[in-house]
C-alpha atoms as a PDB file:
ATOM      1  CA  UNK A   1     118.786  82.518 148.330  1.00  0.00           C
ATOM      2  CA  UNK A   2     117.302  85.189 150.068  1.00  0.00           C
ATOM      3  CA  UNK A   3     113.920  86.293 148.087  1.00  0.00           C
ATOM      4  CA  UNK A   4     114.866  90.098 147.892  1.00  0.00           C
ATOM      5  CA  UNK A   5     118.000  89.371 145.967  1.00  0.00           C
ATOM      6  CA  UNK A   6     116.580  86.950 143.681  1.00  0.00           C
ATOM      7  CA  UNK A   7     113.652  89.396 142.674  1.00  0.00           C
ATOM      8  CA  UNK A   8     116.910  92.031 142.189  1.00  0.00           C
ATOM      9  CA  UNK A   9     118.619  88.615 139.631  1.00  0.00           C
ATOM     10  CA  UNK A  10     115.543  88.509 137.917  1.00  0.00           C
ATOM     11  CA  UNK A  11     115.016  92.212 137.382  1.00  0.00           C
ATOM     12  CA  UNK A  12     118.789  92.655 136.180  1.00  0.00           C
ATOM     13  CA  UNK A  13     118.123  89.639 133.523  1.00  0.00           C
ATOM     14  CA  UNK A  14     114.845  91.008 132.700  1.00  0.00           C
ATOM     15  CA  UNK A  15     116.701  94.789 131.561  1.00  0.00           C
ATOM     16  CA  UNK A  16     119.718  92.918 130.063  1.00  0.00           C
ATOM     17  CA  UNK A  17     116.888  91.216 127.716  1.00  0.00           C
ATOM     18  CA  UNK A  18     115.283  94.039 126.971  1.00  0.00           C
ATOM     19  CA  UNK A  19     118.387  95.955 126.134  1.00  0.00           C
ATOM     20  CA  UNK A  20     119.313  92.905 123.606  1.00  0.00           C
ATOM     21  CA  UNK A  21     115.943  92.768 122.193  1.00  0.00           C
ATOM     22  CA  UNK A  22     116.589  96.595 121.498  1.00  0.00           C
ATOM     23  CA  UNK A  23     119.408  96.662 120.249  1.00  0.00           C
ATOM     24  CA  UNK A  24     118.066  94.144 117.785  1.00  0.00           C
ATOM     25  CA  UNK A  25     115.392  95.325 117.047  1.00  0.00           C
ATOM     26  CA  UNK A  26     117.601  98.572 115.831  1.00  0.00           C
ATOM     27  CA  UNK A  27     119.966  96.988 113.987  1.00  0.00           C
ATOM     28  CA  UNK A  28     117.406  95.492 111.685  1.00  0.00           C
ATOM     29  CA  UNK A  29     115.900  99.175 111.177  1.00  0.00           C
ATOM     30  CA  UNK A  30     119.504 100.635 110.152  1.00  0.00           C
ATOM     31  CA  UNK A  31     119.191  97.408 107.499  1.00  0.00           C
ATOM     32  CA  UNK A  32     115.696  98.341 106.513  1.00  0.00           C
ATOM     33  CA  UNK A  33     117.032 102.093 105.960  1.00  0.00           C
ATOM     34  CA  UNK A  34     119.636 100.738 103.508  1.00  0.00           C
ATOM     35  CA  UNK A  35     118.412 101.663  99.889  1.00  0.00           C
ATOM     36  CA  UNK A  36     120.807 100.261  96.677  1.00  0.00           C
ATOM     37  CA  UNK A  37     120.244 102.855  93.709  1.00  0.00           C
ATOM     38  CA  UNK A  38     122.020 102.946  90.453  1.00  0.00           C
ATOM     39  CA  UNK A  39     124.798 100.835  91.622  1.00  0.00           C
ATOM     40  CA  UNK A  40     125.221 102.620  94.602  1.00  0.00           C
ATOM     41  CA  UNK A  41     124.685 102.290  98.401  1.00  0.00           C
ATOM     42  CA  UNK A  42     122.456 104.788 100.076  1.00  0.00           C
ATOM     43  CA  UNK A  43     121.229 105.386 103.706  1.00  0.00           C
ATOM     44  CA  UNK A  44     117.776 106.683 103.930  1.00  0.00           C
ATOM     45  CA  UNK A  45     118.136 109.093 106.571  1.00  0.00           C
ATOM     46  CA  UNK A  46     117.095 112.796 107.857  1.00  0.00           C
ATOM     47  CA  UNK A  47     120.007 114.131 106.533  1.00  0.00           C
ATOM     48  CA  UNK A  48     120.021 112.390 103.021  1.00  0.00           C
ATOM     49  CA  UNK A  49     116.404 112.987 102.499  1.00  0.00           C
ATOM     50  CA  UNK A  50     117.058 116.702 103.505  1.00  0.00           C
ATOM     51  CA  UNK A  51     120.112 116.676 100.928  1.00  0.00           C
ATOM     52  CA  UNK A  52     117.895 115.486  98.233  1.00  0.00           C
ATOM     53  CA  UNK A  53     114.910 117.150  98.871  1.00  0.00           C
ATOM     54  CA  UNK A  54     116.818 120.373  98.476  1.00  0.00           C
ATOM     55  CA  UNK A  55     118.714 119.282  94.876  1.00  0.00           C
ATOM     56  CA  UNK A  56     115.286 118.811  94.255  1.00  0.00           C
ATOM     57  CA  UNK A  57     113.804 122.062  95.774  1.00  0.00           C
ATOM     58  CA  UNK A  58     116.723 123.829  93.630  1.00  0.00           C
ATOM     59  CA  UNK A  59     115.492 122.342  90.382  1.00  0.00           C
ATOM     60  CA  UNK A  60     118.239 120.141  89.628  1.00  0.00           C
ATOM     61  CA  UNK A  61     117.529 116.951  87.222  1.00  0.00           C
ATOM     62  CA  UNK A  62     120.527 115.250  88.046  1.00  0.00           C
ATOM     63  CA  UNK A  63     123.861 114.879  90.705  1.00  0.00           C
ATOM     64  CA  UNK A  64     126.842 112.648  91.699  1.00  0.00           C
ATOM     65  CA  UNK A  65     126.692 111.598  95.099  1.00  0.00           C
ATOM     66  CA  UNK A  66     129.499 109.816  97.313  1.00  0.00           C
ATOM     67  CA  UNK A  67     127.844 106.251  98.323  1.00  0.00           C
ATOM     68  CA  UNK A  68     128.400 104.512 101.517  1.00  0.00           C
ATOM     69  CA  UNK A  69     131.521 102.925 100.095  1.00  0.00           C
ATOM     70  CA  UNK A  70     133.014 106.291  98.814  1.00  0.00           C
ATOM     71  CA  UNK A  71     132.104 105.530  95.206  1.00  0.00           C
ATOM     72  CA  UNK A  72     130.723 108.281  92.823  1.00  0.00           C
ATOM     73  CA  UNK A  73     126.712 107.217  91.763  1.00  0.00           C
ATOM     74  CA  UNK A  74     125.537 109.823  89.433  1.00  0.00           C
ATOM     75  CA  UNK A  75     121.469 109.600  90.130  1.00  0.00           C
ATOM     76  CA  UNK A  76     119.608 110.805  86.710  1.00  0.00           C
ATOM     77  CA  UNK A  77     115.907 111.108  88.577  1.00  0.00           C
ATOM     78  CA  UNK A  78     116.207 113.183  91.525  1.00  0.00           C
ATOM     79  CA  UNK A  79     112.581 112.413  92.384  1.00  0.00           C
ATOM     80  CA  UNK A  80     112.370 108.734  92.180  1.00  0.00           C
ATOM     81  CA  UNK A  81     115.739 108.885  94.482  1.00  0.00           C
ATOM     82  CA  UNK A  82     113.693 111.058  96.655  1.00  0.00           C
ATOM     83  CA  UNK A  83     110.802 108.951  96.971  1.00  0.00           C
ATOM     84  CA  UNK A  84     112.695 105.445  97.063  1.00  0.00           C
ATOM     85  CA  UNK A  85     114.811 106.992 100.212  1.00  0.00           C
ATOM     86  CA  UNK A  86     111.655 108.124 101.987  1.00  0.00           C
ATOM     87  CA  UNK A  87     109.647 105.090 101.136  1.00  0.00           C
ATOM     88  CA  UNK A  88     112.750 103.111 102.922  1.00  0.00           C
ATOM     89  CA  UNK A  89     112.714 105.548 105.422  1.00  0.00           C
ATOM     90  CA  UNK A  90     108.943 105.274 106.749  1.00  0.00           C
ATOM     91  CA  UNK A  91     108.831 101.827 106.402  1.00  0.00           C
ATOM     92  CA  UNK A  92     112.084 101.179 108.728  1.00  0.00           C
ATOM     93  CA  UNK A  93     110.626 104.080 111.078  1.00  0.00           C
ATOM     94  CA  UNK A  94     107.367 102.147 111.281  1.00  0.00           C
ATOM     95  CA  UNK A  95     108.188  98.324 111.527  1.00  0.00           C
ATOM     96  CA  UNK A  96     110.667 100.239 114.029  1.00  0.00           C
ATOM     97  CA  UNK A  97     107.947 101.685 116.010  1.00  0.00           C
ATOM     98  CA  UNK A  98     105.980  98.578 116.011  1.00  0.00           C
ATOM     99  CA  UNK A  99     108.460  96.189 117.359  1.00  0.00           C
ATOM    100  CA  UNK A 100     109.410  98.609 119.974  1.00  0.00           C
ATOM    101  CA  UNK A 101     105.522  98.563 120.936  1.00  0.00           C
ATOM    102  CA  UNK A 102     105.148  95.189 121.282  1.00  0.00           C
ATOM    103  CA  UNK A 103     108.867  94.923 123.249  1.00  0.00           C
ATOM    104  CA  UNK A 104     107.438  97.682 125.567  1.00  0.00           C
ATOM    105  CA  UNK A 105     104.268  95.682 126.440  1.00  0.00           C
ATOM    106  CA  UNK A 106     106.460  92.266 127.443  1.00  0.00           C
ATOM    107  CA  UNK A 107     106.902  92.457 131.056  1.00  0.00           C
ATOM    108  CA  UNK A 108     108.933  89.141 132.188  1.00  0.00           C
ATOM    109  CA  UNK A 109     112.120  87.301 130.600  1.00  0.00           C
ATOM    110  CA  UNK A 110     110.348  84.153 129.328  1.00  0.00           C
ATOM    111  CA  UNK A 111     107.698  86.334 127.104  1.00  0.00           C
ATOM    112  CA  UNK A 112     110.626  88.432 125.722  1.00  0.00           C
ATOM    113  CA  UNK A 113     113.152  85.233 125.528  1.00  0.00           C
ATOM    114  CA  UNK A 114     109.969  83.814 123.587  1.00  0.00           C
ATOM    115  CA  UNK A 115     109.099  86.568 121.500  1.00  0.00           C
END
């Protein structure tokens, strides 16, 4: 096989990896970011942090939210919801940032395949 075009095999398995290691490495964030509160099923997001942090912001004590699975969850302690979703949140965003890092600094198949 001509040398140019197995360099250009290599390089195309070499992204194709990398894209699978991301997309791993992702999914297991979106898992981390999962928080289970009072029976229900929360994401910790930007959006749901915002949402809270303004109940909160507004004084209220309590509120019924709509879970991931559509089901009322009345939450009693705005703050500790507030600080569970951010504590999920930072923690995802950081082991995220991490494994990313190391992904990044991987620069052939078999130290990714081996990783």
């Amino acid at each position: 096989m001509d040398e140019r075009l197995e360099k250009a095999l290599e390089f195309a398995n070499y992204r194709q990896t990398l894209a699978n290691q991301k997309k791993n490495i992702k999914e297991r964030m979106d898992i981390l970011r999962n928080v289970h509160y009072n029976g229900g099923s929360f994401v910790a997001d930007e959006k749901t942090i915002s949402f809270i942090s303004t109940l909160k912001n507004l004084k209220k004590v309590s509120v019924v939210l709509i879970d991931n699975k559509d089901k009322p969850v009345e939450i009693n302690d705005i703050d500790d919801f507030l600080e569970t979703l951010v504590s999920a949140y930072t923690e995802a965003s950081n082991e995220y940032k991490t494994q990313i890092d190391k992904l990044n600094k991987m620069r052939s198949i078999k130290k990714l395949m081996d990783w």
